[in-house]
Protein backbone atom coordinates (compact mmCIF):
# COMPACT_ATOMS: atom_id res chain seq x y z
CA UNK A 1 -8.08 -58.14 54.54
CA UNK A 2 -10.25 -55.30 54.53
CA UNK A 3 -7.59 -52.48 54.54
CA UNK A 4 -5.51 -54.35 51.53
CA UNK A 5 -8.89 -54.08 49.65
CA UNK A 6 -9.11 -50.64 50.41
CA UNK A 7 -5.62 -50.17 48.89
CA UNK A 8 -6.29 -51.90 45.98
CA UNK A 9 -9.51 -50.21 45.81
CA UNK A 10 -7.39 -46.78 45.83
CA UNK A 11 -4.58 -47.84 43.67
CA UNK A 12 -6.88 -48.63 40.72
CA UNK A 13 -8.70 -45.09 41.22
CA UNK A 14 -5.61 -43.35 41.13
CA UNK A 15 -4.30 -45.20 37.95
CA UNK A 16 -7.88 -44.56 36.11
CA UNK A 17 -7.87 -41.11 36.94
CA UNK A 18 -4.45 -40.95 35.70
CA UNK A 19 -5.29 -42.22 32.23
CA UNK A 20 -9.00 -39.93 31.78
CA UNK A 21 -5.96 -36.73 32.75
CA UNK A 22 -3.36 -37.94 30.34
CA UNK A 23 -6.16 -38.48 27.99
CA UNK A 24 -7.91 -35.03 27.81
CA UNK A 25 -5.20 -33.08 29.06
CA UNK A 26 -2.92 -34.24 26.03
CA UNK A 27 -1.72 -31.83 23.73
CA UNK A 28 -3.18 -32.87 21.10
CA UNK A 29 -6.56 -32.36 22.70
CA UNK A 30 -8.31 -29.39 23.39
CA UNK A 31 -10.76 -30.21 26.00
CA UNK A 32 -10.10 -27.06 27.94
CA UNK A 33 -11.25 -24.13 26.19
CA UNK A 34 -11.14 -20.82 27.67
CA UNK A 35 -13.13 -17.99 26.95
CA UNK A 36 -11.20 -15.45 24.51
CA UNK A 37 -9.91 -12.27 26.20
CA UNK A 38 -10.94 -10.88 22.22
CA UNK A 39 -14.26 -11.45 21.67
CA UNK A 40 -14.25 -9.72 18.27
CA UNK A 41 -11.65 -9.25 15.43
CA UNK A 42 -12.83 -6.09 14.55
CA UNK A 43 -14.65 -3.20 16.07
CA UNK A 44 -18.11 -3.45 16.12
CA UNK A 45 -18.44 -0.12 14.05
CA UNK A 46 -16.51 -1.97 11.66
CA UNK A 47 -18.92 -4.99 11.33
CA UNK A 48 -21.44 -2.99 10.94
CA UNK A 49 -20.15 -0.40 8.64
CA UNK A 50 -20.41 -2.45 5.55
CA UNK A 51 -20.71 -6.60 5.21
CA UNK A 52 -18.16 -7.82 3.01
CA UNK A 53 -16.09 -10.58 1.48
CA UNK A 54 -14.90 -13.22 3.77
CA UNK A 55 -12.41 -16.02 2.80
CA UNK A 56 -10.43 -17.91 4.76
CA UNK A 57 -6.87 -20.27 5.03
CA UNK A 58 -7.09 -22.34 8.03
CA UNK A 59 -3.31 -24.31 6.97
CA UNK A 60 -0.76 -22.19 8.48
CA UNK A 61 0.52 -20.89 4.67
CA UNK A 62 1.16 -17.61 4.12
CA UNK A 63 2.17 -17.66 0.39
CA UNK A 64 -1.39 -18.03 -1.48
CA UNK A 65 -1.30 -19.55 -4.64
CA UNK A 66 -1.82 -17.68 -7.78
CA UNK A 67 -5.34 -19.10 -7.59
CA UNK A 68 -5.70 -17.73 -4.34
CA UNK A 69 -4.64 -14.44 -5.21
CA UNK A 70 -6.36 -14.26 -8.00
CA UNK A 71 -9.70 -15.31 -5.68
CA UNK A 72 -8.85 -12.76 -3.85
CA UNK A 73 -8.05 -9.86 -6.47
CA UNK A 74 -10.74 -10.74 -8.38
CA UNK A 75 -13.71 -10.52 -5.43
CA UNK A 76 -11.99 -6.98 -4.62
CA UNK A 77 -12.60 -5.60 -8.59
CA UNK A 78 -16.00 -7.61 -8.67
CA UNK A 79 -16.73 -5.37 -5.12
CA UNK A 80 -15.29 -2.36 -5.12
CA UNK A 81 -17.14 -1.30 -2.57
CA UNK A 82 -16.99 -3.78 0.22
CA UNK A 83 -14.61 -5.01 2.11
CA UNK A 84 -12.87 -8.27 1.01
CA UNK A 85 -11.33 -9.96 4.49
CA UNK A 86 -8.82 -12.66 4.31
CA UNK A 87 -8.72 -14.54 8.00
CA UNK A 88 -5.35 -16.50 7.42
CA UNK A 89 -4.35 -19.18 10.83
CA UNK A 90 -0.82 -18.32 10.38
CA UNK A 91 -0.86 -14.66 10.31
CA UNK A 92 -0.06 -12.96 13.63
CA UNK A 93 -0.28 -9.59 15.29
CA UNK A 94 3.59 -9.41 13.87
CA UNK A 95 3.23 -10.61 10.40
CA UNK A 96 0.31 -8.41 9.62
CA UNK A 97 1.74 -5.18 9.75
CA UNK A 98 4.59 -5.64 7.38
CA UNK A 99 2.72 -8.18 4.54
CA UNK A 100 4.88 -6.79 1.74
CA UNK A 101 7.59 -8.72 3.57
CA UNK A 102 6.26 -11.71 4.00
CA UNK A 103 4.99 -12.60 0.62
CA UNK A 104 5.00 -11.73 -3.07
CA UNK A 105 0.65 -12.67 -2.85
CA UNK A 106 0.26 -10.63 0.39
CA UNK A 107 2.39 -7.77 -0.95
CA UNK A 108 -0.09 -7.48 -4.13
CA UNK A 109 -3.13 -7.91 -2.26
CA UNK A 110 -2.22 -5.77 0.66
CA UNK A 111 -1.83 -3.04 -2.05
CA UNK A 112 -5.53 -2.75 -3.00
CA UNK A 113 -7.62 -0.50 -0.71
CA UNK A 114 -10.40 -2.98 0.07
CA UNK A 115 -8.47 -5.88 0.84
CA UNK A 116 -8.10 -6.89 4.64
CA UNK A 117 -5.54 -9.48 6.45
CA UNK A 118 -6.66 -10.89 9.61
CA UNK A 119 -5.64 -13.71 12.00
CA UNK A 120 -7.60 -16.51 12.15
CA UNK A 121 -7.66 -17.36 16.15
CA UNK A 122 -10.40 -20.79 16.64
CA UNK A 123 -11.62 -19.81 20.01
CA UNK A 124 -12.12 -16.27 19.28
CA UNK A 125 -14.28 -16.95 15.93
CA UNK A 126 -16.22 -19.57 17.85
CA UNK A 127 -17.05 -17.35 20.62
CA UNK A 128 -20.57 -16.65 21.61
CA UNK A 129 -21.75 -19.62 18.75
CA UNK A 130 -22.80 -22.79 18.96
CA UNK A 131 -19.58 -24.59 18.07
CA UNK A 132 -17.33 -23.30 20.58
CA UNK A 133 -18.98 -26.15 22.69
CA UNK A 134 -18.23 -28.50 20.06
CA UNK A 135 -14.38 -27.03 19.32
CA UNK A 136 -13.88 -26.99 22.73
CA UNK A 137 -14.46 -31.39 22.78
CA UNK A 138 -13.11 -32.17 19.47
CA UNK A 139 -9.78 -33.72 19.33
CA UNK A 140 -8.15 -32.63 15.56
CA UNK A 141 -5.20 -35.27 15.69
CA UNK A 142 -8.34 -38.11 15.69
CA UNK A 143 -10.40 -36.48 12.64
CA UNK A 144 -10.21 -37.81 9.33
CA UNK A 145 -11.03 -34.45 7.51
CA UNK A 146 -10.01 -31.57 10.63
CA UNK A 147 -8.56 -29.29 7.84
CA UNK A 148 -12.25 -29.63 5.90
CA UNK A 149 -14.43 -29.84 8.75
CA UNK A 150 -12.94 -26.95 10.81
CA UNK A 151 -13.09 -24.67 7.83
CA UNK A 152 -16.98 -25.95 7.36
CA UNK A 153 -17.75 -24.45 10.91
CA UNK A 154 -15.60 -21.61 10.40
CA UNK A 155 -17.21 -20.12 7.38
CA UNK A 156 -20.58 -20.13 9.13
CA UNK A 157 -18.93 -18.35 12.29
CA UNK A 158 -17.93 -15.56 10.19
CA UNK A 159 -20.72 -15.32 8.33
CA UNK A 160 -22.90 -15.56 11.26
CA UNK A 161 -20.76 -12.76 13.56
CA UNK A 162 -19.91 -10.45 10.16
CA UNK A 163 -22.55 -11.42 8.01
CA UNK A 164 -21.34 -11.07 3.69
CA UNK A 165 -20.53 -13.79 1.37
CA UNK A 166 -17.98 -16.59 1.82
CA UNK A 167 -16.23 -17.92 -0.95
CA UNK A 168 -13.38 -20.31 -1.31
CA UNK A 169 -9.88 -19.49 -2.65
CA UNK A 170 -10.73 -21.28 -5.56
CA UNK A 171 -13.81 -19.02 -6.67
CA UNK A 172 -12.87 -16.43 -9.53
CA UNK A 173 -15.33 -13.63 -8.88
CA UNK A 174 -17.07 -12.10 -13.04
CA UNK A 175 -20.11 -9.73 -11.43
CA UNK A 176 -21.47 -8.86 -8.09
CA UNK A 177 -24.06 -11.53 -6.95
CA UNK A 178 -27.84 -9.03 -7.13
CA UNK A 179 -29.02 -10.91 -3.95
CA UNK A 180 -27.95 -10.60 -0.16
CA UNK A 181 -29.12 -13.87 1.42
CA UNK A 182 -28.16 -16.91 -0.86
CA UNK A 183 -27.35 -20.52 -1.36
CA UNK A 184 -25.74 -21.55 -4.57
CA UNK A 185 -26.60 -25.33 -5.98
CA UNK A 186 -23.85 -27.04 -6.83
CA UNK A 187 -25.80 -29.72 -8.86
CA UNK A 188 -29.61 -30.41 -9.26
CA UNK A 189 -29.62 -32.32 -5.91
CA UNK A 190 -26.72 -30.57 -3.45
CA UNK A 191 -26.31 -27.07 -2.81
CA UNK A 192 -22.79 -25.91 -2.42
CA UNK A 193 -21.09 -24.30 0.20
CA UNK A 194 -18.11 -22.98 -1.94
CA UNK A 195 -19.88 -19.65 -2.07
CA UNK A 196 -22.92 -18.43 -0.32
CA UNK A 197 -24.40 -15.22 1.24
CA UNK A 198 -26.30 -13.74 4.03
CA UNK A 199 -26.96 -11.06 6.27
CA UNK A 200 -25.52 -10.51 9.45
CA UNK A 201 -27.16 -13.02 12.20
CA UNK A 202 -29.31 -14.56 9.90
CA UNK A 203 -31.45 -17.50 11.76
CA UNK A 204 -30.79 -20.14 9.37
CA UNK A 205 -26.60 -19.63 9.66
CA UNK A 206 -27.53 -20.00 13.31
CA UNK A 207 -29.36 -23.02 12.66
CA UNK A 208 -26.61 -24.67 10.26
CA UNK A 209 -24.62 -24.36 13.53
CA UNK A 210 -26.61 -25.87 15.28
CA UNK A 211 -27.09 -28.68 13.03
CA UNK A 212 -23.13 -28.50 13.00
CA UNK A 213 -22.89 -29.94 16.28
CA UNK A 214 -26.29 -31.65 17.44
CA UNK A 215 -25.53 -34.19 13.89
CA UNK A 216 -21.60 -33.90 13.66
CA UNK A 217 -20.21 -36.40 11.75
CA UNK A 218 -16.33 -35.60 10.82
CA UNK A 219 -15.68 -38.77 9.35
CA UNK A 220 -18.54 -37.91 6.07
CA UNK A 221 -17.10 -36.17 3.32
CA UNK A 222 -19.07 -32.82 2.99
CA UNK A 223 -21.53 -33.70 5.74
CA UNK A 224 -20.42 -30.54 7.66
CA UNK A 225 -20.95 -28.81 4.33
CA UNK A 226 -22.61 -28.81 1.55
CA UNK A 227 -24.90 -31.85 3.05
CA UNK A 228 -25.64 -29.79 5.97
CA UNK A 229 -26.52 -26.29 3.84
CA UNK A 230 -28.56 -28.90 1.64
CA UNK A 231 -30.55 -30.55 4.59
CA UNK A 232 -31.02 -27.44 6.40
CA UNK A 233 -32.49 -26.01 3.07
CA UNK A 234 -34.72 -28.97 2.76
CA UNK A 235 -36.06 -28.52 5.89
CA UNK A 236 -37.10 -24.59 4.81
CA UNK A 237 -39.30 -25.59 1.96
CA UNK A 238 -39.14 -28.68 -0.23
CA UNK A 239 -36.87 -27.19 -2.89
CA UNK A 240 -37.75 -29.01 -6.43
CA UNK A 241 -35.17 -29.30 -9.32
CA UNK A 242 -33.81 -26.43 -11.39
CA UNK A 243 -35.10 -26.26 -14.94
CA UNK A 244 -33.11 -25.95 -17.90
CA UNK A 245 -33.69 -22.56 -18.08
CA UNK A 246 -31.30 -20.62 -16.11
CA UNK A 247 -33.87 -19.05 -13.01
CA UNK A 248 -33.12 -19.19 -9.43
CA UNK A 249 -35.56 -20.61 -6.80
CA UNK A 250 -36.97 -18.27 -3.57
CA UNK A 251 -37.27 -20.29 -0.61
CA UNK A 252 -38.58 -18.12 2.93
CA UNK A 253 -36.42 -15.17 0.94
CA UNK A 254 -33.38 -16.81 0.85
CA UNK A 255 -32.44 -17.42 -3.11
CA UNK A 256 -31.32 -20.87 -4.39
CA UNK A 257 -29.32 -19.93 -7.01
CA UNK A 258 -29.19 -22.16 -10.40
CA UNK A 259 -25.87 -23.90 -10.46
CA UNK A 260 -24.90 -21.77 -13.60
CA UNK A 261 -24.26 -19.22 -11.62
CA UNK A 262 -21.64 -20.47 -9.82
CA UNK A 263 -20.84 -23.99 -11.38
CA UNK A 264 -21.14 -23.95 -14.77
CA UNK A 265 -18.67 -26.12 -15.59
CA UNK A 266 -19.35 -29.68 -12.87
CA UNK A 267 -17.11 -31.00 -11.36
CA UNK A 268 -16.72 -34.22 -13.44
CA UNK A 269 -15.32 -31.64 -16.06
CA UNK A 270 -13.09 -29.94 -13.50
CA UNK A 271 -10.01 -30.34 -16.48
CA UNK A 272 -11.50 -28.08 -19.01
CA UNK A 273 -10.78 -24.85 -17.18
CA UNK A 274 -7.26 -26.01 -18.17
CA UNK A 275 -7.86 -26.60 -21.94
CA UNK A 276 -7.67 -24.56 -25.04
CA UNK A 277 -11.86 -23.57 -26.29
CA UNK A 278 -12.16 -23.41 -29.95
CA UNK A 279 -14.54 -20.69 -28.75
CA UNK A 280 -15.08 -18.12 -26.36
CA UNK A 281 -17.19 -18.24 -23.50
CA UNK A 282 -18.50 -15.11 -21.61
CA UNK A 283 -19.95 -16.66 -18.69
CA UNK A 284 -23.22 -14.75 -19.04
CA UNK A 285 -25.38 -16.14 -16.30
CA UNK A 286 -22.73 -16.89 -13.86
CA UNK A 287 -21.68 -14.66 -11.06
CA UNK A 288 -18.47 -16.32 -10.04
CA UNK A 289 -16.68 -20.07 -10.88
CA UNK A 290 -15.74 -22.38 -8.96
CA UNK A 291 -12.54 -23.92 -10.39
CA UNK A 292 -12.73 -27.48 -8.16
CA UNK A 293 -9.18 -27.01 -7.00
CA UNK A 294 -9.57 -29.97 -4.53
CA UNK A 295 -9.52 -32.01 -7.88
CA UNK A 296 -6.63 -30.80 -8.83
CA UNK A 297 -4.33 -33.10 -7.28
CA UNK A 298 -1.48 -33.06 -9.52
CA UNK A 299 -1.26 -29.52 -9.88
CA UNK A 300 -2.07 -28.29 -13.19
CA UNK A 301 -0.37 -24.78 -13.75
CA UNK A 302 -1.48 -21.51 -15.10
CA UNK A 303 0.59 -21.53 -18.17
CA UNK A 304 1.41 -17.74 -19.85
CA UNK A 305 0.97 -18.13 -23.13
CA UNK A 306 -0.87 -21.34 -23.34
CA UNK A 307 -4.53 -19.92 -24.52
CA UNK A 308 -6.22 -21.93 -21.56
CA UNK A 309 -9.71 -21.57 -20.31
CA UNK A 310 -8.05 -20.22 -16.63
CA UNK A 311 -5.34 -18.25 -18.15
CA UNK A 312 -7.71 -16.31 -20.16
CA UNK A 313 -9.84 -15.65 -16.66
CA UNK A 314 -6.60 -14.43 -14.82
CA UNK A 315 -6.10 -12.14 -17.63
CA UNK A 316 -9.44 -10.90 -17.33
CA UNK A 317 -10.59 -10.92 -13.89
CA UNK A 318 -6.62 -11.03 -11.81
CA UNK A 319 -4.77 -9.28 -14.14
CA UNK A 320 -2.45 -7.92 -11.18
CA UNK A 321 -2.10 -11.20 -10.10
CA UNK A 322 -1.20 -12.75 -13.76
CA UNK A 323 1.50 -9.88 -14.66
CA UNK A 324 3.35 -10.85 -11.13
CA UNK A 325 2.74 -14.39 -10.49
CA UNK A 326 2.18 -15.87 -13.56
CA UNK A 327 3.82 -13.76 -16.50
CA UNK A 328 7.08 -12.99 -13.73
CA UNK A 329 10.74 -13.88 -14.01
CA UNK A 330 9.75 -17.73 -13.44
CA UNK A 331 6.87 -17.39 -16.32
CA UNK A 332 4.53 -19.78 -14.48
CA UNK A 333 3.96 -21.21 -10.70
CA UNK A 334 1.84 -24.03 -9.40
């Protein structure tokens, strides 16, 4: 009696341990995480040779939209001087060295001298941070937002490792930013992280990781983001509202900059970068704008011809981008 106990006893441990392999040892789960063989995308002389523009595109698309592109085009004019990187998830060590053949974006971006393809390898940018721990548990197929929350931890990474500012491909750059290390409020309440800026292993991007993982939770909308730059500020100084007046707030010397400089136009109003002004605007205390592509969902165009608020900004800011993409053979693209 006691040996079939035994068996049974050994049966069921064999099943369990069965399931917990088949579990974490799925595909779709990336429990094991090895160390990267690359530690760094670039040579360290590199990093430190000049802290530039980072953005990123963690899909695996390598045509950028003309919004994208013009992001992109518009950053490198704005900073002639720095570098402007684009880490992209489906570029590889193949793709990268012929660009002009892989897309009609790439090809025109690839063309200006401080514009910079790179792969975007997880492990590699999570090295030697506080979420590689974290990346190396996570299971994408059972997150609600993976696409959002991977590309929350991502931007701090880079920032952290390269140091520069981050922007979105939906930021159209006007004027270089006057400050190094910055946080941009998206509203009176919430600061943004769309677009923000600081040196090269800055403590509090190294405490936003942190934060990242000790208070992870996926399934928030923008608690990985702009919740966690806007508790993480909080926790700095107790940051009051903005004023009317356009002035920007110093907290421990990190600048809080007035939403006008990066989101004049809310969100809430996200449609009137696609309408006709009666007047012209100049933008005068903003640095860059935020276009609120995510609202976007049923793809409004850059028209040529049409007189819009965001055709006039391509003009201006992208006009490489606007003569090929926009004004081409096909006259207009999503």
């Amino acid at each position: 009696m006691m040996k079939k106990s035994k068996i049974g006893l050994w049966i069921t441990f064999v099943f369990a341990l069965f399931f917990v392999c088949k579990l974490f040892w799925s595909p779709d789960y990336n429990f094991s995480c090895e160390l990267s063989p690359e530690p760094y995308l670039m040579q360290e002389d590199d990093v430190k040779r000049s802290s530039g523009i980072i953005f990123v595109e963690t899909t695996d698309r390598l045509e950028p939209s003309p919004l994208a592109s013009c992001s992109v085009e518009s950053a490198a004019r704005a900073y002639p001087d720095r570098p402007v990187r684009f880490f992209m998830k489906g570029l590889n060590s193949n793709m990268w060295r012929d660009l002009n053949s892989t897309s009609t974006a790439l090809a025109l971006l690839s063309a200006m001298e401080n514009v910079f393809f790179l792969p975007l390898p997880m492990k590699t940018i999570f090295y030697e941070t506080p979420l590689l721990p974290w990346y190396c548990k996570v299971n994408p197929a059972r997150e609600r937002y993976w696409l959002h929350v991977s590309a929350d931890g991502i931007r701090l990474a880079l920032i952290w490792k390269y140091g520069g500012i981050y922007m979105d491909t939906d930021v159209i750059s006007i004027r270089p930013v006057p400050v190094a290390n910055f946080l941009t409020a998206e509203d009176f309440q919430l600061a943004g992280n769309a677009i923000f800026g600081f040196s090269r292993h800055h403590k509090f991007i190294w405490d936003c990781m942190e934060d990242f993982v000790q208070n992870y939770r996926g399934r928030i909308w923008g608690y990985q983001g702009p919740r966690l730059l806007t508790r993480r500020l909080k926790a700095l100084c107790p940051v009051t509202n903005f004023h009317k007046v356009v002035t920007d707030i110093n907290c421990q010397n990190i600048s809080y900059l007035h939403p006008q400089r990066y989101y004049p136009i809310p969100y809430v109003q996200w449609n009137r970068y696609f309408q006709v002004w009666e007047k012209s605007v100049d933008f005068n205390n903003s640095y860059s704008l935020h276009l609120w592509n995510y609202k976007n969902w049923k793809h409004k165009r850059v028209v040529a011809g049409s007189n819009t608020l965001v055709e006039n900004l391509f003009k201006t800011y992208c006009p490489t981008t606007y003569k090929v993409l926009i004004q081409g053979p096909e006259g207009s693209v999503p």
